[in-house]
PDB file of N, CA and C in Angstrom:
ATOM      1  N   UNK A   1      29.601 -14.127  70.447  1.00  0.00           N
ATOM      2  CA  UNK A   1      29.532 -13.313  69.246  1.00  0.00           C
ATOM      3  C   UNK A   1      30.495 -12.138  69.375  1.00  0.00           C
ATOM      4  N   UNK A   2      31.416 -11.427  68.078  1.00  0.00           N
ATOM      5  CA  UNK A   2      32.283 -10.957  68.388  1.00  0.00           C
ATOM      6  C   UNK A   2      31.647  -9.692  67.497  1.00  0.00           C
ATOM      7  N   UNK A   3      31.969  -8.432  67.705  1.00  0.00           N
ATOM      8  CA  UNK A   3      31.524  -7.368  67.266  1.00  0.00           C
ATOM      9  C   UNK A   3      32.147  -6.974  66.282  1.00  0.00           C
ATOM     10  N   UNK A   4      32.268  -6.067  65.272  1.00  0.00           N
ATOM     11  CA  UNK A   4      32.829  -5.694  64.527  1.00  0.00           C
ATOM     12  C   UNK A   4      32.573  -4.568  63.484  1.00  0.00           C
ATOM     13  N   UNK A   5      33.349  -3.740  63.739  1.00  0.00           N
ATOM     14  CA  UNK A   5      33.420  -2.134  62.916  1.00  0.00           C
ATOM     15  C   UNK A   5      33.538  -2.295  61.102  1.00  0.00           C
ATOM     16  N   UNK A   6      32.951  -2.378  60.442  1.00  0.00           N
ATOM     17  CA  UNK A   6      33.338  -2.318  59.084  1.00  0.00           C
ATOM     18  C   UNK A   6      32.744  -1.034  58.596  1.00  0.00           C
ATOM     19  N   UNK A   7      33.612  -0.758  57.846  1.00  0.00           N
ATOM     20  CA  UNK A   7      33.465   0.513  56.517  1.00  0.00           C
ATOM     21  C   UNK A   7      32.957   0.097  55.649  1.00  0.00           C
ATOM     22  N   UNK A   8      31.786   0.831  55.033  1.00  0.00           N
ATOM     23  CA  UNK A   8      31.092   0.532  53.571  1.00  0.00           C
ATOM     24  C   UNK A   8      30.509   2.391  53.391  1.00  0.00           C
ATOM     25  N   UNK A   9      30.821   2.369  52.415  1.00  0.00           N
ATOM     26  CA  UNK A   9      30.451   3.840  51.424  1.00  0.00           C
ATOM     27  C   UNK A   9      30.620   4.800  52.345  1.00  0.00           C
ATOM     28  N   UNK A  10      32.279   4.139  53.286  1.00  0.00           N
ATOM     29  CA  UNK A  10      32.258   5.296  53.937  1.00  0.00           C
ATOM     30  C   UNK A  10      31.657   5.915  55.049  1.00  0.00           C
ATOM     31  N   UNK A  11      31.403   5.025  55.527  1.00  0.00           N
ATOM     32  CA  UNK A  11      30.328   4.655  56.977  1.00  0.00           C
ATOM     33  C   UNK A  11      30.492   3.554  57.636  1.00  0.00           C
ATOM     34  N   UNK A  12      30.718   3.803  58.950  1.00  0.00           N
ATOM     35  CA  UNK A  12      30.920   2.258  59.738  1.00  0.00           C
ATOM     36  C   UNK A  12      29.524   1.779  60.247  1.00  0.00           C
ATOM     37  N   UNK A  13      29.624   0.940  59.643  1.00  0.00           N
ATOM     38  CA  UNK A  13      28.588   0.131  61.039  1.00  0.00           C
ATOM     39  C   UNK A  13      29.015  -1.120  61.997  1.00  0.00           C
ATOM     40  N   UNK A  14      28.239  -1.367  62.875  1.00  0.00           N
ATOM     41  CA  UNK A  14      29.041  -2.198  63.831  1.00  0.00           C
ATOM     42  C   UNK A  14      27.762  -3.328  63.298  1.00  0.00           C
ATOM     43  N   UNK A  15      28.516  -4.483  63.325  1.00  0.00           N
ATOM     44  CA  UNK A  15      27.980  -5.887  63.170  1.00  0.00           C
ATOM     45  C   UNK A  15      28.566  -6.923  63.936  1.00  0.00           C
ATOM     46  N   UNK A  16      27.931  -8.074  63.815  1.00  0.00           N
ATOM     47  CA  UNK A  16      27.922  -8.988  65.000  1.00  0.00           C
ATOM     48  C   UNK A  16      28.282 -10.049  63.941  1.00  0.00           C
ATOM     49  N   UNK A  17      29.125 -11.094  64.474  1.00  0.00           N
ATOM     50  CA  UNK A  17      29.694 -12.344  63.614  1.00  0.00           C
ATOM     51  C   UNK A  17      29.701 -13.511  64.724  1.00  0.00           C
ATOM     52  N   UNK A  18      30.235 -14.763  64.441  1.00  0.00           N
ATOM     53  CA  UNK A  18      30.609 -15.762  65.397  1.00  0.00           C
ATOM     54  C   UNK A  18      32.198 -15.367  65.605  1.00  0.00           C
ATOM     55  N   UNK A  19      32.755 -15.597  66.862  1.00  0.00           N
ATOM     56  CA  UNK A  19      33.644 -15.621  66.903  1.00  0.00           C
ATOM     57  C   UNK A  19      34.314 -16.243  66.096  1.00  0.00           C
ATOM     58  N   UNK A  20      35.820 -15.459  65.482  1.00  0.00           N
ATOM     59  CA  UNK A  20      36.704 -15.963  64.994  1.00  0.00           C
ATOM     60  C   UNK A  20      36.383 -15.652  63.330  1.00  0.00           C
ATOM     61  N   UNK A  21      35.645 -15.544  63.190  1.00  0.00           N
ATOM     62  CA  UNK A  21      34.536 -14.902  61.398  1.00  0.00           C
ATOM     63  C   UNK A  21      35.357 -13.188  61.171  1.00  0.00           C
ATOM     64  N   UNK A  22      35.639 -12.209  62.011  1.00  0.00           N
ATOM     65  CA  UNK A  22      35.686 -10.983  62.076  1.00  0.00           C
ATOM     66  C   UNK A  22      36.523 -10.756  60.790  1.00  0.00           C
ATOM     67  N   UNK A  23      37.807 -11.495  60.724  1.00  0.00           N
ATOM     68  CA  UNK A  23      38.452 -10.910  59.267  1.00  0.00           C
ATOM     69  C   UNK A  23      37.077 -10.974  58.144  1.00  0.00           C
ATOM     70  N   UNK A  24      36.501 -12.582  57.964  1.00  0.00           N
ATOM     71  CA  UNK A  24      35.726 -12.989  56.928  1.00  0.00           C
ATOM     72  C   UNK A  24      34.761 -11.188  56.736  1.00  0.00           C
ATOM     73  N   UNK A  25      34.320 -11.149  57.710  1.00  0.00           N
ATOM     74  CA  UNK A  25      33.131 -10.276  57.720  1.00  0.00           C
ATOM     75  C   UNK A  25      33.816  -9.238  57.281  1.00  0.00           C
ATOM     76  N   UNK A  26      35.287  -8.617  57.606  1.00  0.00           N
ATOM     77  CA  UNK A  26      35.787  -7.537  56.812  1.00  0.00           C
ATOM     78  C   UNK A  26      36.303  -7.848  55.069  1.00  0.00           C
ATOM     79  N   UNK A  27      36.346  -8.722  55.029  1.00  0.00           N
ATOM     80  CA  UNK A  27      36.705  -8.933  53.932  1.00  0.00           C
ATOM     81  C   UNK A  27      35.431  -8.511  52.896  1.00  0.00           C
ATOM     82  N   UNK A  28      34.382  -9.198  53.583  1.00  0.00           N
ATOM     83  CA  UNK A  28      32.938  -9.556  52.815  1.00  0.00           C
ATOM     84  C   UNK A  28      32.558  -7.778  52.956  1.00  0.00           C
ATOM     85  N   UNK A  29      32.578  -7.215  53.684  1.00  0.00           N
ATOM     86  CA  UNK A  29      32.295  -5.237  53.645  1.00  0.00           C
ATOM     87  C   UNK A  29      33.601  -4.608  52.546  1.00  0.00           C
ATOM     88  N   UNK A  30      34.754  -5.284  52.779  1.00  0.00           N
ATOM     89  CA  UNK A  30      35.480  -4.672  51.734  1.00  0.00           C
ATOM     90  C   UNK A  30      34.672  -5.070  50.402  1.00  0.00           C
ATOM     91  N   UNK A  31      34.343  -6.153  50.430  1.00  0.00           N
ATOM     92  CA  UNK A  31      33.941  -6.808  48.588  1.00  0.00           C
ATOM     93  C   UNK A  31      32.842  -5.640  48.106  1.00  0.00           C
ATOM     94  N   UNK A  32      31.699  -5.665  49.327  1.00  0.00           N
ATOM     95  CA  UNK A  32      30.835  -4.317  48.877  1.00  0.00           C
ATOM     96  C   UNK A  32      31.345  -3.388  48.827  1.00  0.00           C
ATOM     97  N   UNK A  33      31.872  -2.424  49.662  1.00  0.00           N
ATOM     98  CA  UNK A  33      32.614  -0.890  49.687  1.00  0.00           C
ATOM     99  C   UNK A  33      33.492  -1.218  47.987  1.00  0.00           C
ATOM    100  N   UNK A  34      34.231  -2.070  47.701  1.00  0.00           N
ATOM    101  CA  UNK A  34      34.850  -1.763  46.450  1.00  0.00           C
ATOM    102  C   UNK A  34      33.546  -1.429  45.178  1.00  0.00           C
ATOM    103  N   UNK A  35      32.673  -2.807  45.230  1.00  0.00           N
ATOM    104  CA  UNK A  35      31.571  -2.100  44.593  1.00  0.00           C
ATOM    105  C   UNK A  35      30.918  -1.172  44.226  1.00  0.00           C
ATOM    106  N   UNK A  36      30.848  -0.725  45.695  1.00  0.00           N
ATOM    107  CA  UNK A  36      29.854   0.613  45.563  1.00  0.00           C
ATOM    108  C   UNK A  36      31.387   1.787  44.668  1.00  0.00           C
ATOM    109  N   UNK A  37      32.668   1.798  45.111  1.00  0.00           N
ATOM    110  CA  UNK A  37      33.233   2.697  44.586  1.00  0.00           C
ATOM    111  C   UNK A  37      33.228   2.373  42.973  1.00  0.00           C
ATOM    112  N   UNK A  38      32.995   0.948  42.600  1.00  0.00           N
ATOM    113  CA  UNK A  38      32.951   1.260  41.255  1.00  0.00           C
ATOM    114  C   UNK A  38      31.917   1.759  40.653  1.00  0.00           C
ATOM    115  N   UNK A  39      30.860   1.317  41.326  1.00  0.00           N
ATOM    116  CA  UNK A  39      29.275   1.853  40.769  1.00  0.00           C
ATOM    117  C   UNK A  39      29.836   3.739  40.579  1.00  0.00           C
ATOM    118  N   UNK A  40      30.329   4.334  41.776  1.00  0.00           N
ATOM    119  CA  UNK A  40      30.354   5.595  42.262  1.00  0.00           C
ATOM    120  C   UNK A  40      31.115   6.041  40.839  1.00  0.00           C
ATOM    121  N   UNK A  41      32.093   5.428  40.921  1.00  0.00           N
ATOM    122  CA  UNK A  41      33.004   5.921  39.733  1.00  0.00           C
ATOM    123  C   UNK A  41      32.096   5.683  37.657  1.00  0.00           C
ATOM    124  N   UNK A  42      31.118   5.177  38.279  1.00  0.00           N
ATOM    125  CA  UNK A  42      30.876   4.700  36.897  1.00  0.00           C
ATOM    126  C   UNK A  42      29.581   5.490  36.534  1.00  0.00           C
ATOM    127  N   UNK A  43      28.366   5.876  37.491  1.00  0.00           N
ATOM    128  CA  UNK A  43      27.659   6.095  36.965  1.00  0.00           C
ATOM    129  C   UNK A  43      27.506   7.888  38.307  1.00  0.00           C
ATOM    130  N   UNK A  44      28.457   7.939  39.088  1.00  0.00           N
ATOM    131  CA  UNK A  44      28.470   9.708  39.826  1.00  0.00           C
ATOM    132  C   UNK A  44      28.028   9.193  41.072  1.00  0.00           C
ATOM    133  N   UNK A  45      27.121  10.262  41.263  1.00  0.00           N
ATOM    134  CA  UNK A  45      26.583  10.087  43.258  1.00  0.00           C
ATOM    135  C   UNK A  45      25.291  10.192  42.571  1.00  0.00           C
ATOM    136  N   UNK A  46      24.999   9.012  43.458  1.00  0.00           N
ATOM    137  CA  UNK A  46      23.146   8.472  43.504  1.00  0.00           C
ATOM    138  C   UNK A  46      22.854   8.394  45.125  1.00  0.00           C
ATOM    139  N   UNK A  47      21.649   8.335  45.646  1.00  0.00           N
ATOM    140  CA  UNK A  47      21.732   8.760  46.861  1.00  0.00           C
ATOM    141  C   UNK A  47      21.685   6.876  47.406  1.00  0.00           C
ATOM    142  N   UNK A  48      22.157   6.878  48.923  1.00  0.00           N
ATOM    143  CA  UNK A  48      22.816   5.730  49.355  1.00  0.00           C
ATOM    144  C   UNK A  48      22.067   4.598  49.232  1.00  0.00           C
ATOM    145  N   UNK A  49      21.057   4.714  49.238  1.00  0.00           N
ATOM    146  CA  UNK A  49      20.160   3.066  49.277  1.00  0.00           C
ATOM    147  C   UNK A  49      20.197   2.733  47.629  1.00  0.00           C
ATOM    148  N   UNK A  50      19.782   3.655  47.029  1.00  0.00           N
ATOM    149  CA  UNK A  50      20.317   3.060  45.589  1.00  0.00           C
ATOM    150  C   UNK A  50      21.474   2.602  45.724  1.00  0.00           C
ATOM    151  N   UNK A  51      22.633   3.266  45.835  1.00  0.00           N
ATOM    152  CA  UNK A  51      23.640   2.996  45.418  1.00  0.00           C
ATOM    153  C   UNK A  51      23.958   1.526  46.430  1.00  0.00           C
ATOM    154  N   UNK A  52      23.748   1.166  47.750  1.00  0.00           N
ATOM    155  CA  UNK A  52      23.666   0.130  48.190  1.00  0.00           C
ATOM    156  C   UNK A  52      22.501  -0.950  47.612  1.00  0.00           C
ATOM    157  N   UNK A  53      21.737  -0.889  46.911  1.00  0.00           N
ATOM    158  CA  UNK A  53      20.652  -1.819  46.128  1.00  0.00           C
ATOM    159  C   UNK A  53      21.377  -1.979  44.886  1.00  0.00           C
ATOM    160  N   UNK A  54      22.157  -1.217  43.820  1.00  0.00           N
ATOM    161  CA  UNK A  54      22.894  -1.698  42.653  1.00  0.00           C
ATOM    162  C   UNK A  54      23.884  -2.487  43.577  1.00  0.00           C
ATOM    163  N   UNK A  55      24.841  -2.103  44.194  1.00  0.00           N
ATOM    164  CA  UNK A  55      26.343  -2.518  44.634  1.00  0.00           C
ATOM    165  C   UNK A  55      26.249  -4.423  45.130  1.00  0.00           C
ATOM    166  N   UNK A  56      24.473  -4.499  45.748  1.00  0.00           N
ATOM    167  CA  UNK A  56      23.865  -5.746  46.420  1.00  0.00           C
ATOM    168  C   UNK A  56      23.824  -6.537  44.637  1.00  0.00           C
ATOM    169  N   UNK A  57      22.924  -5.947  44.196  1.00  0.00           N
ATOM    170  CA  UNK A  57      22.568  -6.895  42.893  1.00  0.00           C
ATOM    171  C   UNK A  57      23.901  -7.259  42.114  1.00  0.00           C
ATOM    172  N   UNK A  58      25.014  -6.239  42.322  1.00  0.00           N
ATOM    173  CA  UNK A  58      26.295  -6.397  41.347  1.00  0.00           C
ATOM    174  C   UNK A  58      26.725  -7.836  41.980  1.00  0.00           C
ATOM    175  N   UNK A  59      26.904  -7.651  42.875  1.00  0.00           N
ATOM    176  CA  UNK A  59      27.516  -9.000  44.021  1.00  0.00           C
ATOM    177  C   UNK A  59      26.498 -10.309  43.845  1.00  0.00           C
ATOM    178  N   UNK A  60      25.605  -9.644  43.981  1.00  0.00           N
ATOM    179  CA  UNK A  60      24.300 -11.301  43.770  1.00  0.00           C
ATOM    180  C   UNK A  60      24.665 -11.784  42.178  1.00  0.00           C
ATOM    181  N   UNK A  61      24.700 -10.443  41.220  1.00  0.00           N
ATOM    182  CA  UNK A  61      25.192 -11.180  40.082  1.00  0.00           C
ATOM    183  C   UNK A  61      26.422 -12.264  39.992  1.00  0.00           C
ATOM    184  N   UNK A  62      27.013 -11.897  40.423  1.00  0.00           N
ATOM    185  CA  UNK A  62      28.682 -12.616  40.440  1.00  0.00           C
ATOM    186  C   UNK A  62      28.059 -13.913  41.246  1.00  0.00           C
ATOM    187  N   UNK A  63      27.912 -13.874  42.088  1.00  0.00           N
ATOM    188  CA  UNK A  63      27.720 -14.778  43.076  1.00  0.00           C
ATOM    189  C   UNK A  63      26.731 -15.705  42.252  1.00  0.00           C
ATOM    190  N   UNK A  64      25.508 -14.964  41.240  1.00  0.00           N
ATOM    191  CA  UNK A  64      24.781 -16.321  41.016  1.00  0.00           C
ATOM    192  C   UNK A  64      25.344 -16.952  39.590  1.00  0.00           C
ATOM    193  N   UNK A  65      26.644 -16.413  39.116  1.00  0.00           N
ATOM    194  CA  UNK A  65      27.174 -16.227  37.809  1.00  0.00           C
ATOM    195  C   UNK A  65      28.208 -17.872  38.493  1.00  0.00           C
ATOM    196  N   UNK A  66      28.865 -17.652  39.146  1.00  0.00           N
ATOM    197  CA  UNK A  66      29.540 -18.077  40.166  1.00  0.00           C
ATOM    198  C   UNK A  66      28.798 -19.544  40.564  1.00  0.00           C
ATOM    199  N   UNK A  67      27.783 -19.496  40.949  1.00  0.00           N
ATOM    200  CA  UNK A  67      26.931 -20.589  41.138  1.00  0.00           C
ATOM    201  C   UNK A  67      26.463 -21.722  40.201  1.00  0.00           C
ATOM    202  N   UNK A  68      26.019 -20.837  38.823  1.00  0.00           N
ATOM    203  CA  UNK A  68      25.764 -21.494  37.718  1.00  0.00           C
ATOM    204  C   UNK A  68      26.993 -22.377  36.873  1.00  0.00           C
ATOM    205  N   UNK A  69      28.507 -21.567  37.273  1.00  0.00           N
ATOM    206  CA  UNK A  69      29.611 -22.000  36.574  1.00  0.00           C
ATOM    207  C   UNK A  69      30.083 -23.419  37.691  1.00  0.00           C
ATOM    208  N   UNK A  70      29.826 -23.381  38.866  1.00  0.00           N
ATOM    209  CA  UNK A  70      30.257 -24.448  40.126  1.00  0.00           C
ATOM    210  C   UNK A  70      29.573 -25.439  39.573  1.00  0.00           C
ATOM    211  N   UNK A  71      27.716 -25.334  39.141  1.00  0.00           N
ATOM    212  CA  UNK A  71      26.846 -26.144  39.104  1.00  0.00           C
ATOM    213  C   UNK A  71      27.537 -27.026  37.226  1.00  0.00           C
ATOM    214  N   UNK A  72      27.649 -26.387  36.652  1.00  0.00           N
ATOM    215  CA  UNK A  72      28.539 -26.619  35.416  1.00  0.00           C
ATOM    216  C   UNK A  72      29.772 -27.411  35.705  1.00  0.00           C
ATOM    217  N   UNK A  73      30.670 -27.196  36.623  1.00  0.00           N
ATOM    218  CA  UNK A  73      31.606 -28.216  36.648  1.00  0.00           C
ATOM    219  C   UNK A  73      31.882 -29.173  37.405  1.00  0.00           C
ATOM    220  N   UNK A  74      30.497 -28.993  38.230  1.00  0.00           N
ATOM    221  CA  UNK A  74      29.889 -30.477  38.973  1.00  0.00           C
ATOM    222  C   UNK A  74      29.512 -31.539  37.965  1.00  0.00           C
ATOM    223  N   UNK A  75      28.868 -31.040  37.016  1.00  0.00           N
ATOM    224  CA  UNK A  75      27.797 -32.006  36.289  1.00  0.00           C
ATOM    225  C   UNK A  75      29.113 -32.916  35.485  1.00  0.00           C
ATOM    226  N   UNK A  76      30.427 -31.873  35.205  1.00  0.00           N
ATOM    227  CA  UNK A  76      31.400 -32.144  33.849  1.00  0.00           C
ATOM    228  C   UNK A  76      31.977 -33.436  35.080  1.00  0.00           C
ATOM    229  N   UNK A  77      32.380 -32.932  36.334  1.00  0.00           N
ATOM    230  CA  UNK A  77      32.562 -34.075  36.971  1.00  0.00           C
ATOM    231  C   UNK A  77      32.210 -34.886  37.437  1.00  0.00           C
ATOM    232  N   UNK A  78      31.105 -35.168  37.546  1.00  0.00           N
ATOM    233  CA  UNK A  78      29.947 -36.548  37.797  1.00  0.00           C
ATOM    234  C   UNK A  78      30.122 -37.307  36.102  1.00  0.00           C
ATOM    235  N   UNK A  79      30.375 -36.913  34.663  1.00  0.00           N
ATOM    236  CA  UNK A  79      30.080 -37.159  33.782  1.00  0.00           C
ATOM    237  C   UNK A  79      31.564 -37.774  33.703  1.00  0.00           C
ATOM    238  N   UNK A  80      32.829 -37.060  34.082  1.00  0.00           N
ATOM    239  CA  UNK A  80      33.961 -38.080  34.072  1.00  0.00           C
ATOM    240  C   UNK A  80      34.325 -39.311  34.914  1.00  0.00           C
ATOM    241  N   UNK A  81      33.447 -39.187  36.018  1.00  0.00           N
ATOM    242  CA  UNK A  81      33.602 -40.028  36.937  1.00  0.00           C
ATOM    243  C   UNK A  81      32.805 -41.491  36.297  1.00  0.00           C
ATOM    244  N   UNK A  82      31.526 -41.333  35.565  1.00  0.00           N
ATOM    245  CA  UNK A  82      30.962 -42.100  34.887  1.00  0.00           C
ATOM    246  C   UNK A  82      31.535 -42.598  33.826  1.00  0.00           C
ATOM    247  N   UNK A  83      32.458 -41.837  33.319  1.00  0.00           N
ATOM    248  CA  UNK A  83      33.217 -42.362  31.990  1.00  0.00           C
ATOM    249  C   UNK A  83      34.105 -43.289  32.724  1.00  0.00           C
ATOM    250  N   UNK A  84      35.019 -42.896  33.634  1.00  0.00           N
ATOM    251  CA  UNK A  84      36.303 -43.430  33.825  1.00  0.00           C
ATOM    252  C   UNK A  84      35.432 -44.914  34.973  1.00  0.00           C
ATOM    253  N   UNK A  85      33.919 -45.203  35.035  1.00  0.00           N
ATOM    254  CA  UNK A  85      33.848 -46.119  35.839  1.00  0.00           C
ATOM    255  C   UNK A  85      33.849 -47.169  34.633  1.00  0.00           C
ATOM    256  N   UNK A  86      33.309 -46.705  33.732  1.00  0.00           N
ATOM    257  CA  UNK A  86      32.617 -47.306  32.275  1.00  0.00           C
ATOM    258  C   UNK A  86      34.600 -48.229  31.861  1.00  0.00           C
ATOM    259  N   UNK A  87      35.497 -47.238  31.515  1.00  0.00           N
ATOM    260  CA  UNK A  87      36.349 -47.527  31.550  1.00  0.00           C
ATOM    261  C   UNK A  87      36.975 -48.647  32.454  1.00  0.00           C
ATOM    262  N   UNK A  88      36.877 -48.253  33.384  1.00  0.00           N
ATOM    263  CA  UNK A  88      37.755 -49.324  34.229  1.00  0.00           C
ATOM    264  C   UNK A  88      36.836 -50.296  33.897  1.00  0.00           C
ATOM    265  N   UNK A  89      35.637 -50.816  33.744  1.00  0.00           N
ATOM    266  CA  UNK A  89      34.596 -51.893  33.899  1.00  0.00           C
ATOM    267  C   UNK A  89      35.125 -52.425  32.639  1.00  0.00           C
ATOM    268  N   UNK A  90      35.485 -51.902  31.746  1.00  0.00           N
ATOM    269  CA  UNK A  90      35.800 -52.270  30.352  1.00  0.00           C
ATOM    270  C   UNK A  90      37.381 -53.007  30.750  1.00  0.00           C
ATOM    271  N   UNK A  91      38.154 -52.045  31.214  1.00  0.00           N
ATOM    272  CA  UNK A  91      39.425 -52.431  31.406  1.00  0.00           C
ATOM    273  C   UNK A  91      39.441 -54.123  32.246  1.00  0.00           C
ATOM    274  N   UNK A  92      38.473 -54.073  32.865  1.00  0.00           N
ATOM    275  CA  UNK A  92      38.434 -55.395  33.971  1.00  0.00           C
ATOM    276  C   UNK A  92      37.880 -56.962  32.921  1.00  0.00           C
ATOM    277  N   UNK A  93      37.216 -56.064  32.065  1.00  0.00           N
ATOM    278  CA  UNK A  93      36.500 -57.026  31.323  1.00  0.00           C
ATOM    279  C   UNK A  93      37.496 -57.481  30.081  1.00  0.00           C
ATOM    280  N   UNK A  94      38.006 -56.769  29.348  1.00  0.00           N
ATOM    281  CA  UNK A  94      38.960 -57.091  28.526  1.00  0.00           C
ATOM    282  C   UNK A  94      40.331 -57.617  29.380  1.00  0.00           C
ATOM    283  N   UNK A  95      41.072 -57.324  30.068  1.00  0.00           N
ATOM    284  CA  UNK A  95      41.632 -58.544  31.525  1.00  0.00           C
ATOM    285  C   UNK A  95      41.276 -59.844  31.772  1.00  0.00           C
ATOM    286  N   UNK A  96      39.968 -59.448  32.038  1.00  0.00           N
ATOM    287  CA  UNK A  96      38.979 -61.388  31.958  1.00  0.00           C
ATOM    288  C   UNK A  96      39.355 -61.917  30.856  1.00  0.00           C
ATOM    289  N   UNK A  97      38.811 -61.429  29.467  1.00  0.00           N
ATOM    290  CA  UNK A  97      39.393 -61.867  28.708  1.00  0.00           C
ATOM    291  C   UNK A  97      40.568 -62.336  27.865  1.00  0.00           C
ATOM    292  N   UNK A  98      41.266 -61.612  28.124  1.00  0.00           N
ATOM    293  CA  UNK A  98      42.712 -61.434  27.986  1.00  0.00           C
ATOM    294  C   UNK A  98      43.593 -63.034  28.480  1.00  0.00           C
ATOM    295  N   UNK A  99      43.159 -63.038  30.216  1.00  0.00           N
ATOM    296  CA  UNK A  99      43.762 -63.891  30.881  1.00  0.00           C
ATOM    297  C   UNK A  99      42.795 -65.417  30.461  1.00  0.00           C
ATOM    298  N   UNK A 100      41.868 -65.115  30.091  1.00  0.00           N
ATOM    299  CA  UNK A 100      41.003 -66.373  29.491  1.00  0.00           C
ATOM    300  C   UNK A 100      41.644 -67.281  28.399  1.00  0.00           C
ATOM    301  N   UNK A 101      42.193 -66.214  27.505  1.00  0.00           N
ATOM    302  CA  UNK A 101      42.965 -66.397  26.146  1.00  0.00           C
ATOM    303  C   UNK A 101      44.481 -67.276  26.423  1.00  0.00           C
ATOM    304  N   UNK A 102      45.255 -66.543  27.568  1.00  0.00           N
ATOM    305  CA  UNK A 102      46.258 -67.064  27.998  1.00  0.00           C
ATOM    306  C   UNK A 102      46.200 -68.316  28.735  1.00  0.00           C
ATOM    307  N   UNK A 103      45.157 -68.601  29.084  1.00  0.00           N
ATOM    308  CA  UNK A 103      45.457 -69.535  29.636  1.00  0.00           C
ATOM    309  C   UNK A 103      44.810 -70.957  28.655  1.00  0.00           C
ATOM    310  N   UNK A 104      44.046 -70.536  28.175  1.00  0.00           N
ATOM    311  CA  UNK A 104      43.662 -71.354  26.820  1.00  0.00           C
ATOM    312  C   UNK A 104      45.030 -72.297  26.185  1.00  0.00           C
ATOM    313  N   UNK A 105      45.494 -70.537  25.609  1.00  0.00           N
ATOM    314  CA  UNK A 105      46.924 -70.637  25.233  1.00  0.00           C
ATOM    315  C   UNK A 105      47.786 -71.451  25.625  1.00  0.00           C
ATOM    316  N   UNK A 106      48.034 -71.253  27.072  1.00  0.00           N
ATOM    317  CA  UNK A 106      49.089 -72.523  28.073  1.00  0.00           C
ATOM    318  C   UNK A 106      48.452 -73.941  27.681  1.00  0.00           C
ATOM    319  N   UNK A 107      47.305 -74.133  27.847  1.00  0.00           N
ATOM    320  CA  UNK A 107      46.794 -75.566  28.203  1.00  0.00           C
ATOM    321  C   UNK A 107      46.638 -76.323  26.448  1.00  0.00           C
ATOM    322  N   UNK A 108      46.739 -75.798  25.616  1.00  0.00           N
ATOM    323  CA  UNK A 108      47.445 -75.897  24.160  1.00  0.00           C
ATOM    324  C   UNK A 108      49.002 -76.097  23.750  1.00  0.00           C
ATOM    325  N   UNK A 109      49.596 -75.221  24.567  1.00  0.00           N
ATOM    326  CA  UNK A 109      50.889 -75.346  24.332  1.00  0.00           C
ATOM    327  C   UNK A 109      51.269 -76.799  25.202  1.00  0.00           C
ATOM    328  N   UNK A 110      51.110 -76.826  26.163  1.00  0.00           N
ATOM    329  CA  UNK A 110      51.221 -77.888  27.064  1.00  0.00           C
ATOM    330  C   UNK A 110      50.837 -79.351  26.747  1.00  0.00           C
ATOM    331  N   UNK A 111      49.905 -79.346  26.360  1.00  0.00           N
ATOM    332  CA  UNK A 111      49.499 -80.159  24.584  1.00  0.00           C
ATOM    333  C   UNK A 111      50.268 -80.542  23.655  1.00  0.00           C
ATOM    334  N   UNK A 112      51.105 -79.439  23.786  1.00  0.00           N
ATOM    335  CA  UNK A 112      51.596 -79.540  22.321  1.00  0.00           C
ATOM    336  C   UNK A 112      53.082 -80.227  23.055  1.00  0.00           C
ATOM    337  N   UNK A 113      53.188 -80.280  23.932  1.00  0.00           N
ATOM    338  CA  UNK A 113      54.886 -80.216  24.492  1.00  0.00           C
ATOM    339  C   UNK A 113      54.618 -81.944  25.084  1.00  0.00           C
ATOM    340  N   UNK A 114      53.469 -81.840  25.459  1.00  0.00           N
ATOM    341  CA  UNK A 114      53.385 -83.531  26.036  1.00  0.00           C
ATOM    342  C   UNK A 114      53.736 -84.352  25.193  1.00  0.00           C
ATOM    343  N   UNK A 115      52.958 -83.885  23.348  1.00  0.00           N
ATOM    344  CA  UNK A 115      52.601 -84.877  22.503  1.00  0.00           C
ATOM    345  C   UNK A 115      54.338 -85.079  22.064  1.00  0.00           C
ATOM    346  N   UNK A 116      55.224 -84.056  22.155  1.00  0.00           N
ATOM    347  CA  UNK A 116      55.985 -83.831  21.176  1.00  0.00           C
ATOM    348  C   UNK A 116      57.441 -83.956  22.422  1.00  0.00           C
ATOM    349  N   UNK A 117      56.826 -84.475  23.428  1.00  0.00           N
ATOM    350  CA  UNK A 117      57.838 -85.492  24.388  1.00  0.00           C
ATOM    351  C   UNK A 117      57.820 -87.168  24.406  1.00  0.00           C
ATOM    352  N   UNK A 118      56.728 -87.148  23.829  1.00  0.00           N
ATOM    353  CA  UNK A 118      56.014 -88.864  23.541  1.00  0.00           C
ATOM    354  C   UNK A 118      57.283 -89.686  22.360  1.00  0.00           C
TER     355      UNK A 118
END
């Protein structure tokens, strides 16, 4: 486990990650610290656990906003994948048919070429 110093509202704390995570984990304290400065900028100075309990819910919002829109274009792609199977099944089937026709076709013409060699 690798240690790590991050800044949030202006305060470090030291946290613990898996090795090799340490940027992730700064990144993920930057995402809050920007938060909290917008909360700061938007509604003044509230004392820190508030302002770390809005800055948490702002992020859970996104994140479950985020979740609901992933879960949305899962479903759109399970629903094309079903179309385009529907499709090809169609495509295979009109083929069957297709080549059914042609060959009909040949064994008519061939018919027609025997009688009209006689």
């Amino acid at each position: 486990m690798a240690n790590v110093i991050v800044s949030v509202a202006d305060r470090p704390y030291t946290m613990q990650c898996p090795d090799g995570e340490e940027g992730h984990l700064r990144e993920l304290a930057a995402l809050l610290d920007a938060e909290i400065v917008r909360i700061k900028q938007s509604v003044g100075a509230i004392g820190d656990i508030r302002l770390l309990v809005m800055s948490g819910l702002m992020v859970a919002d996104r994140l479950s906003e985020s979740v609901r829109r992933i879960e949305e274009l899962e479903d759109q792609i399970k629903g094309l994948r079903e179309s385009r199977n529907v499709a090809l099944l169609q495509a295979k089937d009109l083929e069957a048919r297709v080549t059914d026709r042609l060959d009909s076709a040949s064994k008519k013409l061939e018919t027609i070429a025997r009688a009209m060699a006689k």
